[in-house]
N, C-alpha and C. Protein backbone atom coordinates (compact mmCIF):
# COMPACT_ATOMS: atom_id res chain seq x y z
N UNK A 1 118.38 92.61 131.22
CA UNK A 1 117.46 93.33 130.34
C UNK A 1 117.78 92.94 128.89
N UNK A 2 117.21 92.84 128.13
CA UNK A 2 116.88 92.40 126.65
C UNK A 2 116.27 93.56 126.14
N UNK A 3 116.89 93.70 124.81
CA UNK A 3 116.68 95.02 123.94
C UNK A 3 116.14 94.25 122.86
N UNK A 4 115.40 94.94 122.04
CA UNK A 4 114.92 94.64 120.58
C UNK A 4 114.82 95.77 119.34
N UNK A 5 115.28 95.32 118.46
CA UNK A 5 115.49 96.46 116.96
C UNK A 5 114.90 95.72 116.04
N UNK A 6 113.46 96.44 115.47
CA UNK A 6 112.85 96.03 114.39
C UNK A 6 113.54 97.16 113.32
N UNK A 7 114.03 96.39 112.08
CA UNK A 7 114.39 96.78 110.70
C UNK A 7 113.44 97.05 109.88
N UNK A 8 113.18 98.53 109.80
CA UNK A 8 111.52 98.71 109.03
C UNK A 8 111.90 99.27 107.77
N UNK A 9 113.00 99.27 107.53
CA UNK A 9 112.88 99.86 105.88
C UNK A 9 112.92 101.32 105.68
N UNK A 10 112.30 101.97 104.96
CA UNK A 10 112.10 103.02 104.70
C UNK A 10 110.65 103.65 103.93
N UNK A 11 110.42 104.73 103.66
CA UNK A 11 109.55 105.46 103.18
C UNK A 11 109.42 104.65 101.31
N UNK A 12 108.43 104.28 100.74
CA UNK A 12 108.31 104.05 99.19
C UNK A 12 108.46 105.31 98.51
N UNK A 13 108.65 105.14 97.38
CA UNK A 13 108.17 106.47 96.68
C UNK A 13 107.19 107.05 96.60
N UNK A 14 106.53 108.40 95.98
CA UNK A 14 105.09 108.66 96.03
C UNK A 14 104.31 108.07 95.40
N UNK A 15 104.31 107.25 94.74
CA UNK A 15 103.49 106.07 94.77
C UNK A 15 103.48 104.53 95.07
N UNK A 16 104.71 104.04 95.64
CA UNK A 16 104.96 103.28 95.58
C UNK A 16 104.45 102.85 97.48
N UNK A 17 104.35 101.72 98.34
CA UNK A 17 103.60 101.34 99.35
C UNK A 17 104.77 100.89 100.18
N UNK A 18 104.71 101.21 101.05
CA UNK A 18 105.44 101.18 102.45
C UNK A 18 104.95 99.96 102.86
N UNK A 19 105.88 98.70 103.59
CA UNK A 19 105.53 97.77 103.87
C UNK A 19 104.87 97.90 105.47
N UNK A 20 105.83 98.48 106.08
CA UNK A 20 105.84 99.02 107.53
C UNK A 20 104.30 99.13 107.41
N UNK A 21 104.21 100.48 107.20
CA UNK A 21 102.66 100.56 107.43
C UNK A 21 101.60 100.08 106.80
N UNK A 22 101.37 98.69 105.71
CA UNK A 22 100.31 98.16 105.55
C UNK A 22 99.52 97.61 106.67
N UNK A 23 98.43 97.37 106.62
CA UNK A 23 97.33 96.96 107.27
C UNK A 23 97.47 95.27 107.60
N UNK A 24 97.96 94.85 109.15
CA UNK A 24 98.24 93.54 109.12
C UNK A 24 97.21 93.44 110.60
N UNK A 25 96.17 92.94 110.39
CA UNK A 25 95.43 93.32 109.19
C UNK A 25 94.56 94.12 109.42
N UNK A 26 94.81 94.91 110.68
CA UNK A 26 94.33 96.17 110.38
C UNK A 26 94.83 97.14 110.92
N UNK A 27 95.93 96.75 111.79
CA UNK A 27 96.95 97.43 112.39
C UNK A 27 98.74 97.58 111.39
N UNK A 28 98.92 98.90 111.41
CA UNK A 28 100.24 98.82 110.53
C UNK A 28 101.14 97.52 111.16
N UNK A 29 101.94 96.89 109.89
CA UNK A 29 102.89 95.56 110.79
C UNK A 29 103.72 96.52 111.29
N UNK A 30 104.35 97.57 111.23
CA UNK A 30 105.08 97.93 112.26
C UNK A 30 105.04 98.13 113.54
N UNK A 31 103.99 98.34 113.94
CA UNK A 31 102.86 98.54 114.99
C UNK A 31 102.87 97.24 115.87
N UNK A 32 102.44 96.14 114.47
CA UNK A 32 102.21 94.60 114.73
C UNK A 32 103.38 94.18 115.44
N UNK A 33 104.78 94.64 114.92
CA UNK A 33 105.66 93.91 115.37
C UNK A 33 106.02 94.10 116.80
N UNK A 34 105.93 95.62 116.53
CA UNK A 34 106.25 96.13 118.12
C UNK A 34 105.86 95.41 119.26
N UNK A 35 104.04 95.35 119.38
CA UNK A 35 103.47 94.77 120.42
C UNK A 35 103.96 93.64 120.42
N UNK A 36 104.27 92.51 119.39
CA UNK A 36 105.42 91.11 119.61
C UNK A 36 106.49 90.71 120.24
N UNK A 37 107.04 91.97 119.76
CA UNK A 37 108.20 92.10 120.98
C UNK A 37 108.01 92.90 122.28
N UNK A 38 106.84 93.45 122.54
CA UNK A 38 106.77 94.32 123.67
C UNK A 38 106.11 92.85 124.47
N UNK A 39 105.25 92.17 124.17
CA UNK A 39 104.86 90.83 124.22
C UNK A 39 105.88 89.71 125.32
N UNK A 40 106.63 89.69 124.73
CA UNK A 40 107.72 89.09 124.79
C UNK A 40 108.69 89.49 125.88
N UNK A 41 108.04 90.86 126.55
CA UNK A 41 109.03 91.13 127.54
C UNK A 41 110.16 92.47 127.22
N UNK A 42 110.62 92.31 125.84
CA UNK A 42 111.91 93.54 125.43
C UNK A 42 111.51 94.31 126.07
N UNK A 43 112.43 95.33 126.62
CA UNK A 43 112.88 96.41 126.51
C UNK A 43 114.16 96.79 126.70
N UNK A 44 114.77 97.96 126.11
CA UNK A 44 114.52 98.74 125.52
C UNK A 44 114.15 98.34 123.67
N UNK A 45 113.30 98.89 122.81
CA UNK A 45 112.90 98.58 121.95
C UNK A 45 112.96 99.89 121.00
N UNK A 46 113.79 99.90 119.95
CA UNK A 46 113.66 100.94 118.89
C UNK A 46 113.11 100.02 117.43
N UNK A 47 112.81 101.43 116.82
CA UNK A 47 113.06 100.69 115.33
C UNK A 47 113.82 101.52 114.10
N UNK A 48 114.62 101.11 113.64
CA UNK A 48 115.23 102.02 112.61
C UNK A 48 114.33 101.97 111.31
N UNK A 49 114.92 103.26 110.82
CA UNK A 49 113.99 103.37 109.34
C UNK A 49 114.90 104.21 108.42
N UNK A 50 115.06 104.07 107.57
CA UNK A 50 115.69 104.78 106.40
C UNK A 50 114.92 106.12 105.96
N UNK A 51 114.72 106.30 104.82
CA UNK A 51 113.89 107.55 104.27
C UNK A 51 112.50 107.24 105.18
N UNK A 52 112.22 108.74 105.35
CA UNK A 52 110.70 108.75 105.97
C UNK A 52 110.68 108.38 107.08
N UNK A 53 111.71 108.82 108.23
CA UNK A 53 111.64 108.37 109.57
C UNK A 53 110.48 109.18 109.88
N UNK A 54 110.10 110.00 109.87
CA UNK A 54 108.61 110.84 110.46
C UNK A 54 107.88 110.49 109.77
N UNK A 55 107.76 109.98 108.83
CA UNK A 55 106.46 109.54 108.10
C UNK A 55 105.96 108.12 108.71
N UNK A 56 106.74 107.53 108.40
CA UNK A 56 106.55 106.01 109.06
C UNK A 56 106.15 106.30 110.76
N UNK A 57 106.94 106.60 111.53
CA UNK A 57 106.69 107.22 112.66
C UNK A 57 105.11 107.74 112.83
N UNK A 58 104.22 107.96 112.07
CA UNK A 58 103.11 108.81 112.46
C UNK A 58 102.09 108.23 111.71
N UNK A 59 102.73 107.47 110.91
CA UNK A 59 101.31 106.57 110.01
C UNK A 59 101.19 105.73 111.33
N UNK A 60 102.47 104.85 111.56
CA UNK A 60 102.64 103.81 113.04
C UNK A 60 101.45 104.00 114.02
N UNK A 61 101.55 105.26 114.28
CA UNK A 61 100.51 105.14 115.52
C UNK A 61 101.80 105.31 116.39
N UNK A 62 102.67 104.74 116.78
CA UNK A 62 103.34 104.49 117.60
C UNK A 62 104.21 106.09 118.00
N UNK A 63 104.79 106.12 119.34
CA UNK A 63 105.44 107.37 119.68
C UNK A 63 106.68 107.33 118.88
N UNK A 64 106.76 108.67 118.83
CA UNK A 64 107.81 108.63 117.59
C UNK A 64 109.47 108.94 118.44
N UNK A 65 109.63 108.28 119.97
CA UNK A 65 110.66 108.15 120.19
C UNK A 65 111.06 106.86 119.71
N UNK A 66 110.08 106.07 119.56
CA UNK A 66 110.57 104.73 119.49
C UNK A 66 111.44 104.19 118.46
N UNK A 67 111.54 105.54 117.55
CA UNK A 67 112.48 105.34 115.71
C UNK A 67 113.55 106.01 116.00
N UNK A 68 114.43 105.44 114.90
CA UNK A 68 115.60 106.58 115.21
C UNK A 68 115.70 106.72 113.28
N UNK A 69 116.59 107.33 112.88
CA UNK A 69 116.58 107.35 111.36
C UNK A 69 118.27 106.84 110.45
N UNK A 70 117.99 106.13 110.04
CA UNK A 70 119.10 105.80 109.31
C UNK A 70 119.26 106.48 107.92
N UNK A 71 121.30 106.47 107.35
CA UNK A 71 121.29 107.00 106.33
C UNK A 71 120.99 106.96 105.21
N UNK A 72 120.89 105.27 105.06
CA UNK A 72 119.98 104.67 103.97
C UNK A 72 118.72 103.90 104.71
N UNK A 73 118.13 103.26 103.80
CA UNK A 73 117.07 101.47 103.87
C UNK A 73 117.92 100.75 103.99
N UNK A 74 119.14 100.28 104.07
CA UNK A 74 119.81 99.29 103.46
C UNK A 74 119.75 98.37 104.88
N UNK A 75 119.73 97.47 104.68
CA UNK A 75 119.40 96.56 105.99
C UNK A 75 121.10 97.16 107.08
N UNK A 76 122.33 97.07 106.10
CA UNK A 76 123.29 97.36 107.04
C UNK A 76 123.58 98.50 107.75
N UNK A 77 123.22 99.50 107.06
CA UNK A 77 122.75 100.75 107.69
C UNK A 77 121.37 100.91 108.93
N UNK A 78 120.49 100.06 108.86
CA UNK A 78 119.33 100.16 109.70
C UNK A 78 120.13 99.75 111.20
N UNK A 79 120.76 98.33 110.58
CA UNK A 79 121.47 97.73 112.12
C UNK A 79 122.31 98.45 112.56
N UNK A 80 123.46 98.99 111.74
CA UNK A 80 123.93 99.96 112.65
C UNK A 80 123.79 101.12 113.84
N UNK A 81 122.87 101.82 112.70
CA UNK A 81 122.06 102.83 113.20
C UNK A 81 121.19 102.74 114.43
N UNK A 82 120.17 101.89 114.02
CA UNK A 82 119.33 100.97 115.15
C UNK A 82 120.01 100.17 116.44
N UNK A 83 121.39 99.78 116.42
CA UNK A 83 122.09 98.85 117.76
C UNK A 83 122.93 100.08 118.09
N UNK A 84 123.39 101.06 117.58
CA UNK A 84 123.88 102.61 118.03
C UNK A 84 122.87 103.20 119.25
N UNK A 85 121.88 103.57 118.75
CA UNK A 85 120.77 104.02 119.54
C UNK A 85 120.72 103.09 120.84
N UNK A 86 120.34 102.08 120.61
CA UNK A 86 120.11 101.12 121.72
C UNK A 86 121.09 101.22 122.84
N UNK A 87 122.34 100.98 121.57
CA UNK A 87 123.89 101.00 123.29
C UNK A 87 123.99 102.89 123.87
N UNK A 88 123.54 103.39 122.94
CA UNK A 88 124.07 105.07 123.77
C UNK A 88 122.49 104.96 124.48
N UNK A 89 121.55 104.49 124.24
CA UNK A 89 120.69 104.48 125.06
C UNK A 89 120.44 103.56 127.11
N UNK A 90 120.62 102.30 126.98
CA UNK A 90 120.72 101.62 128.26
C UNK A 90 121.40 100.40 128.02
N UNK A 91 121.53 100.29 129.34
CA UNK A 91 122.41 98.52 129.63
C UNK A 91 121.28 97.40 129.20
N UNK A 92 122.22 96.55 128.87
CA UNK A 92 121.52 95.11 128.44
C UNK A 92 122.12 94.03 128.27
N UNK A 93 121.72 92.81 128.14
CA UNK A 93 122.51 91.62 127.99
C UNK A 93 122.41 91.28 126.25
N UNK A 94 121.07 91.37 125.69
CA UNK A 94 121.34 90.81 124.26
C UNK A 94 120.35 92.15 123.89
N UNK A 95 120.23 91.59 122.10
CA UNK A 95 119.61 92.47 121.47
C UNK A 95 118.49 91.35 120.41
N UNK A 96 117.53 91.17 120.40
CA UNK A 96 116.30 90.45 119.69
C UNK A 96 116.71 91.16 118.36
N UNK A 97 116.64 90.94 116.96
CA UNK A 97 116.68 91.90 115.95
C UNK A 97 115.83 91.06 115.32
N UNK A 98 114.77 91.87 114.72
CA UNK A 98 113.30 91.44 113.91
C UNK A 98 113.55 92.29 112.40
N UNK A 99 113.25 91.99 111.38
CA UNK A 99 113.06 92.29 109.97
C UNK A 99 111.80 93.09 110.11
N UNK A 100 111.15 94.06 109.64
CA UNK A 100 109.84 94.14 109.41
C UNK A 100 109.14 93.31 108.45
N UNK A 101 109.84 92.78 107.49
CA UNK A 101 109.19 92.12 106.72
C UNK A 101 109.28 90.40 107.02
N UNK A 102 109.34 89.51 108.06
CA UNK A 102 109.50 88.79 108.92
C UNK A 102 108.06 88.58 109.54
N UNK A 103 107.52 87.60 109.64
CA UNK A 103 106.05 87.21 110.12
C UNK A 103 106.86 87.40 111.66
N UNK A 104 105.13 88.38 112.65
CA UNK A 104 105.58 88.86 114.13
C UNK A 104 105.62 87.40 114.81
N UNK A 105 107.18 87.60 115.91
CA UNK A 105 107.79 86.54 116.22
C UNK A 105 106.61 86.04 117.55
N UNK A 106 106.44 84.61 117.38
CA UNK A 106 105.67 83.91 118.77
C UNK A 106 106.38 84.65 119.82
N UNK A 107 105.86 85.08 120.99
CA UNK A 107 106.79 85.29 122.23
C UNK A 107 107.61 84.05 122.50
N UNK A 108 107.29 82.75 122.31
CA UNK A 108 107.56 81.34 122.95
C UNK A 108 108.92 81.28 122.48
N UNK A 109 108.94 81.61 120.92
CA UNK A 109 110.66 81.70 120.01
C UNK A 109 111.14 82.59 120.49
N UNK A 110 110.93 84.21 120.87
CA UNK A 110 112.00 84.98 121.49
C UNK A 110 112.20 84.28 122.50
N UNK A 111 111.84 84.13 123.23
CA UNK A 111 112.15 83.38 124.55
C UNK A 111 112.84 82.49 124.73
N UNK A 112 112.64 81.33 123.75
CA UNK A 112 113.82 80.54 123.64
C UNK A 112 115.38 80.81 123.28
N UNK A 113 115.34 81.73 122.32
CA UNK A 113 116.26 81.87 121.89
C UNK A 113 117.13 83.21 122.56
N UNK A 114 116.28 83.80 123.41
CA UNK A 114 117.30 84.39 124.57
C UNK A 114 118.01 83.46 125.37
N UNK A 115 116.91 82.66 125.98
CA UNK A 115 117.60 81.82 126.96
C UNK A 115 119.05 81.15 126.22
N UNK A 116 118.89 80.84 125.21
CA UNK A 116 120.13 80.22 124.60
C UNK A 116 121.50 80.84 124.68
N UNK A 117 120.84 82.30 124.62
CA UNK A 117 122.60 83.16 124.42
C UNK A 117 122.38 83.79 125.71
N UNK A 118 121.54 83.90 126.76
CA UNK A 118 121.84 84.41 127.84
C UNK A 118 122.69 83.14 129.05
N UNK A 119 121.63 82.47 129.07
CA UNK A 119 122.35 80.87 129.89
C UNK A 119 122.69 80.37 129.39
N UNK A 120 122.68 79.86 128.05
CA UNK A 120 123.54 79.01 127.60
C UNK A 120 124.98 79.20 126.77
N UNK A 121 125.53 80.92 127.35
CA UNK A 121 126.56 81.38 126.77
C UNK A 121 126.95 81.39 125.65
N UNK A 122 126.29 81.81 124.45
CA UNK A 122 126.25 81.63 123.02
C UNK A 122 126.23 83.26 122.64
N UNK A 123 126.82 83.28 121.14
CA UNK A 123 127.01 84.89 121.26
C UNK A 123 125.74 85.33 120.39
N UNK A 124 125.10 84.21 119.94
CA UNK A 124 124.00 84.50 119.08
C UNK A 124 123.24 83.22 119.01
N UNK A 125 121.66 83.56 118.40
CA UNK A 125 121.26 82.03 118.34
C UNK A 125 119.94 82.78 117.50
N UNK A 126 119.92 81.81 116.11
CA UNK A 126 118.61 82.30 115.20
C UNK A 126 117.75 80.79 115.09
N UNK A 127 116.95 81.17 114.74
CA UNK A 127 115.78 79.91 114.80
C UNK A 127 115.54 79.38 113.65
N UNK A 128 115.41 78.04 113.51
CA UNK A 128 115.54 77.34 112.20
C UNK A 128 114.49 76.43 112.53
N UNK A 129 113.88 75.73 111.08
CA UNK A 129 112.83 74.90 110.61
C UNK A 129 113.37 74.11 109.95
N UNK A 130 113.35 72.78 109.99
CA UNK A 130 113.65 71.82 109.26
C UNK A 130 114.83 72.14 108.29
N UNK A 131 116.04 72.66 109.20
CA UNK A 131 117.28 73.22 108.74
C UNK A 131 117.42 74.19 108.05
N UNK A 132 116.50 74.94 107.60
CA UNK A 132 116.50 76.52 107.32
C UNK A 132 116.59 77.37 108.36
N UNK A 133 116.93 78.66 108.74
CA UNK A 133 117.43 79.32 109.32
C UNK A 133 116.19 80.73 108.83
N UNK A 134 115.90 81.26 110.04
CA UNK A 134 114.71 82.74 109.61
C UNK A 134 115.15 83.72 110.93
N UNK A 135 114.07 84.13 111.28
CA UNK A 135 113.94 85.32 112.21
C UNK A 135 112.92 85.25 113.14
N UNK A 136 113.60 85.76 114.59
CA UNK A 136 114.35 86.81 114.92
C UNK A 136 115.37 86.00 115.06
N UNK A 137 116.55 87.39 115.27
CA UNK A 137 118.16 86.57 115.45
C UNK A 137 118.54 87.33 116.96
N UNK A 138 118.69 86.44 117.69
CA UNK A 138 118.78 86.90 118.60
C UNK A 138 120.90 87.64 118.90
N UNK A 139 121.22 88.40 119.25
CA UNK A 139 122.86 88.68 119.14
C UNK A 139 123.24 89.34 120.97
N UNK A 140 124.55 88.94 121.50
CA UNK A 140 124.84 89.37 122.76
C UNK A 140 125.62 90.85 122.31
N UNK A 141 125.42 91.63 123.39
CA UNK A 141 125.57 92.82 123.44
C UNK A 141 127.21 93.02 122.81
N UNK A 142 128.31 92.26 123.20
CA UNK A 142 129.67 92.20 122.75
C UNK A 142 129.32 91.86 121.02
N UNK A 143 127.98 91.31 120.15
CA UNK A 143 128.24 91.62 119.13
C UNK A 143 127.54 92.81 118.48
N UNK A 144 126.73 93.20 119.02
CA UNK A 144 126.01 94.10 118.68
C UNK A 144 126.97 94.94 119.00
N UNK A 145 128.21 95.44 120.36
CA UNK A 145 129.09 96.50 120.01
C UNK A 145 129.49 96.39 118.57
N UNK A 146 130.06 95.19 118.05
CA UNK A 146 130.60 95.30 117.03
C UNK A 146 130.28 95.52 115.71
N UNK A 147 128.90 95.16 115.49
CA UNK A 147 128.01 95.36 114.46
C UNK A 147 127.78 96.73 114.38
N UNK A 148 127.71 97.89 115.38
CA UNK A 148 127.29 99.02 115.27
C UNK A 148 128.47 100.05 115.36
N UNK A 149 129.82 99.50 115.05
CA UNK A 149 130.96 100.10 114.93
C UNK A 149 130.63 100.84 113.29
N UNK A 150 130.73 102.17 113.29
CA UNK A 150 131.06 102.79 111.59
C UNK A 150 131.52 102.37 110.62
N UNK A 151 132.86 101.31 110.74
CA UNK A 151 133.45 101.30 109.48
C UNK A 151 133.45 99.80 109.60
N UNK A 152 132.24 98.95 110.55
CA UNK A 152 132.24 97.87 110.40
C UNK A 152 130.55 97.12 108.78
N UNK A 153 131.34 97.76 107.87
CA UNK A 153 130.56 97.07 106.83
C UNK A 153 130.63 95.67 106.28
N UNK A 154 131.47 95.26 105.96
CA UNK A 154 131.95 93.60 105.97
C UNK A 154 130.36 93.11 105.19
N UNK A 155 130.30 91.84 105.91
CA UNK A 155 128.80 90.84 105.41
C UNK A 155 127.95 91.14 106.06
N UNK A 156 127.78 92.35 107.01
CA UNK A 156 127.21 92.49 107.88
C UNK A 156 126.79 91.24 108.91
N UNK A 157 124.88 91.61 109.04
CA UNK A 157 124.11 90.72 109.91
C UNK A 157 124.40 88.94 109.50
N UNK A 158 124.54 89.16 108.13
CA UNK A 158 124.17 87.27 107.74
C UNK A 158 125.98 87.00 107.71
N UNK A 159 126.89 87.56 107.58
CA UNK A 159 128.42 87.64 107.80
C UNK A 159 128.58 86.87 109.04
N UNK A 160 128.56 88.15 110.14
CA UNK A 160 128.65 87.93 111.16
C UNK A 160 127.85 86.27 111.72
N UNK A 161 126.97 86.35 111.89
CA UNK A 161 126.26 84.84 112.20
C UNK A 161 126.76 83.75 111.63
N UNK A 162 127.47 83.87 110.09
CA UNK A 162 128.21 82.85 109.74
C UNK A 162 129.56 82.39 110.44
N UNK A 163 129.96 83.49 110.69
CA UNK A 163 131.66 83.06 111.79
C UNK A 163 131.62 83.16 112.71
N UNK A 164 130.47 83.50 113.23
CA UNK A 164 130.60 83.00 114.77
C UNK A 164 129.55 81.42 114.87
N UNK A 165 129.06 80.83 113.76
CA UNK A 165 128.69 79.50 113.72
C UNK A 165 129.62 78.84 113.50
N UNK A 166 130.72 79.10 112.84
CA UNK A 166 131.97 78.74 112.61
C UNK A 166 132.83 78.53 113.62
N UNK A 167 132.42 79.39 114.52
CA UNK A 167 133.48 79.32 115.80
C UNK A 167 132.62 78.63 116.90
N UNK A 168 131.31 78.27 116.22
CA UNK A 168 130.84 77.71 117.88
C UNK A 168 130.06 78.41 118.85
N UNK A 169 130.45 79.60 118.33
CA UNK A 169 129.51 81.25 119.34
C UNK A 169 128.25 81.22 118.80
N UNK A 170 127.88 80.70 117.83
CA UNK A 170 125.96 80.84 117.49
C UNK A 170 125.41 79.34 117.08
N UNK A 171 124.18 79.37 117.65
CA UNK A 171 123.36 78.27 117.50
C UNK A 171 121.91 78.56 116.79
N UNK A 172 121.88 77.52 115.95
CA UNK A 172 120.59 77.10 115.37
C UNK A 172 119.67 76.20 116.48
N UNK A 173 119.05 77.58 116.53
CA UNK A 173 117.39 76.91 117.40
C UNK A 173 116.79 76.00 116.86
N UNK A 174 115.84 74.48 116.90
CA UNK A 174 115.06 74.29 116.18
C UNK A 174 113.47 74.20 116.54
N UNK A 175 112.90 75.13 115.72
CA UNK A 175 111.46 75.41 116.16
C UNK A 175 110.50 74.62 115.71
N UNK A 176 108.88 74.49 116.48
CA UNK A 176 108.28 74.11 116.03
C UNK A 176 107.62 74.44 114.68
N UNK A 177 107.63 75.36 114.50
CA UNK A 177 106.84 76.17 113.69
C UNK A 177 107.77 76.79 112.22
N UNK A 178 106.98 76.88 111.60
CA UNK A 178 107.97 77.42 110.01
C UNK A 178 107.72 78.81 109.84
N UNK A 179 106.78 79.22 110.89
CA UNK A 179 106.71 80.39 110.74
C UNK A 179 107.77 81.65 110.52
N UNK A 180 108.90 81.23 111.50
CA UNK A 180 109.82 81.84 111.46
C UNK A 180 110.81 82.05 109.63
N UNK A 181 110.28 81.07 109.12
CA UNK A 181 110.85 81.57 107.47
C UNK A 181 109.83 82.31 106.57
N UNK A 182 108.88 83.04 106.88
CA UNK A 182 107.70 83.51 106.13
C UNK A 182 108.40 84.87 106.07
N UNK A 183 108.27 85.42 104.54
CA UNK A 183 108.92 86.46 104.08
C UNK A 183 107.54 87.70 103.82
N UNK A 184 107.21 88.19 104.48
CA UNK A 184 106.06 89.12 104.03
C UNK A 184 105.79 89.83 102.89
N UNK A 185 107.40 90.20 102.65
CA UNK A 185 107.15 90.76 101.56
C UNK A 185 106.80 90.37 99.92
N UNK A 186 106.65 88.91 99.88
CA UNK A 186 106.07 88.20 99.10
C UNK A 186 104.64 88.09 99.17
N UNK A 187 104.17 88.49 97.84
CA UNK A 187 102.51 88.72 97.73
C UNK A 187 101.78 87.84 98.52
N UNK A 188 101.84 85.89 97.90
CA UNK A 188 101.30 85.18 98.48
C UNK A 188 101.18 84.95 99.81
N UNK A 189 103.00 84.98 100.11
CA UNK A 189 102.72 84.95 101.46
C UNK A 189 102.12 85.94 102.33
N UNK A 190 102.23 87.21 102.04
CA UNK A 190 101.57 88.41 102.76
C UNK A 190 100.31 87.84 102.91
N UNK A 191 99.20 87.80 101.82
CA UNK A 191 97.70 87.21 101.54
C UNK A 191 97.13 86.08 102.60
N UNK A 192 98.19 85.15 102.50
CA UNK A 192 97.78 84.13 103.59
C UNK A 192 98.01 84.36 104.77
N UNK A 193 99.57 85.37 105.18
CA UNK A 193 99.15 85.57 106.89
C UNK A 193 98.17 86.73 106.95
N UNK A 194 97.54 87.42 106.84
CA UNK A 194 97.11 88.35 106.73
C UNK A 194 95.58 87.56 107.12
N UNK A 195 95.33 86.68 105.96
CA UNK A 195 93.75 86.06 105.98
C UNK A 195 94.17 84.91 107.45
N UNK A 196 95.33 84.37 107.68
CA UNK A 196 95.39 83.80 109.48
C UNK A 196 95.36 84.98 110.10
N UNK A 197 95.97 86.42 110.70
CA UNK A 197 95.65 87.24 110.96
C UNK A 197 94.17 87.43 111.81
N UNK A 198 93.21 87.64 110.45
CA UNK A 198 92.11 87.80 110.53
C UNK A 198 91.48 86.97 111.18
N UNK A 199 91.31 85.24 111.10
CA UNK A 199 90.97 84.08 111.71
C UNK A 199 90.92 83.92 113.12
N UNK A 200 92.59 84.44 113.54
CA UNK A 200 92.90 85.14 114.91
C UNK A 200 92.30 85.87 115.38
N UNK A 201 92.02 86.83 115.25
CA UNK A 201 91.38 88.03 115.80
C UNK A 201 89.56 87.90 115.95
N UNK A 202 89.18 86.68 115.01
CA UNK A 202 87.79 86.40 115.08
C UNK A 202 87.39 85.77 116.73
């Protein structure tokens, strides 16, 4: 079994716009991401959120078991929080971990990049484009214990992936697609997947 934790951030201020729930593109991306990885096969599947775990939760659409709430936004707090839930929740072999702000992953790339750390005994394996490195990152359950230890703050997520590339335990996928480095939360880029999005769905 394969687990997945989308990193959704938190609540904006009262005026300020929640990425989670914008319109991608017409469904909240949190929403978006979910079905990507539900796509793909995951389960069990949470998503952590910082401020505004019920808010986000109910703009989503989505059942609001599927969140759990972290103490901050801070990406290292989400993973914790978020791979906590998952292990007191069920057994599994790895854990998929998606950004919300991360263009929703092809099923074809999760897939690969399980197979990598499930059969091909790797403790992690993230997907790269013409030697850049993006998302999802795929991690085996022995690191995700460790990532979701309390007083394991360190470099966290991008830490960890560095020393165990160091040691040989994680591999760079190489994908077809560049998709996997598209940062959403950048205007332009938001604009253009958003208007492919749309193209899609025509």
């Amino acid at each position: 079994m394969i687990a997945a934790l989308i990193l959704a951030g938190g609540a904006a201020g009262r005026r300020g716009e929640t990425l989670a729930l914008r319109p991608f593109p017409e469904v909240p991306l949190v929403a978006v991401q979910w079905l990507a990885l539900r796509t793909a096969g995951l389960d069990p599947l949470r998503i952590a959120v910082g401020r505004g775990v019920a808010e986000i939760a109910r703009g989503s659409g989505l059942a609001r078991e599927n969140f759990v709430g972290a103490p901050s936004s801070s990406p290292g707090a989400l993973l914790r929080r978020g791979l906590g839930a998952l292990l007191e929740a069920d057994e599994w072999d790895a854990v998929v971990v998606q950004p919300v702000e991360a263009l929703p992953p092809h099923p074809a790339v999760v897939v690969a990049l399980v197979e990598r750390v499930v059969a091909g005994g790797l403790l992690a394996a993230v997907p790269a484009h013409r030697g850049r490195v993006g998302y999802p990152v795929v991690l085996a359950r022995d690191v995700a214990v460790e990532l979701a230890r309390p007083g394991s703050r360190g470099a966290g997520l991008a830490g960890a992936l560095r020393r165990l590339e160091e040691a040989g335990a994680s591999e760079r996928v190489e994908v077809y697609t560049g998709d996997v480095l598209r940062d959403l939360a950048e205007p332009a880029t938001w604009r253009r997947a958003v208007r492919e999005a749309r193209k899609g769905a025509d």
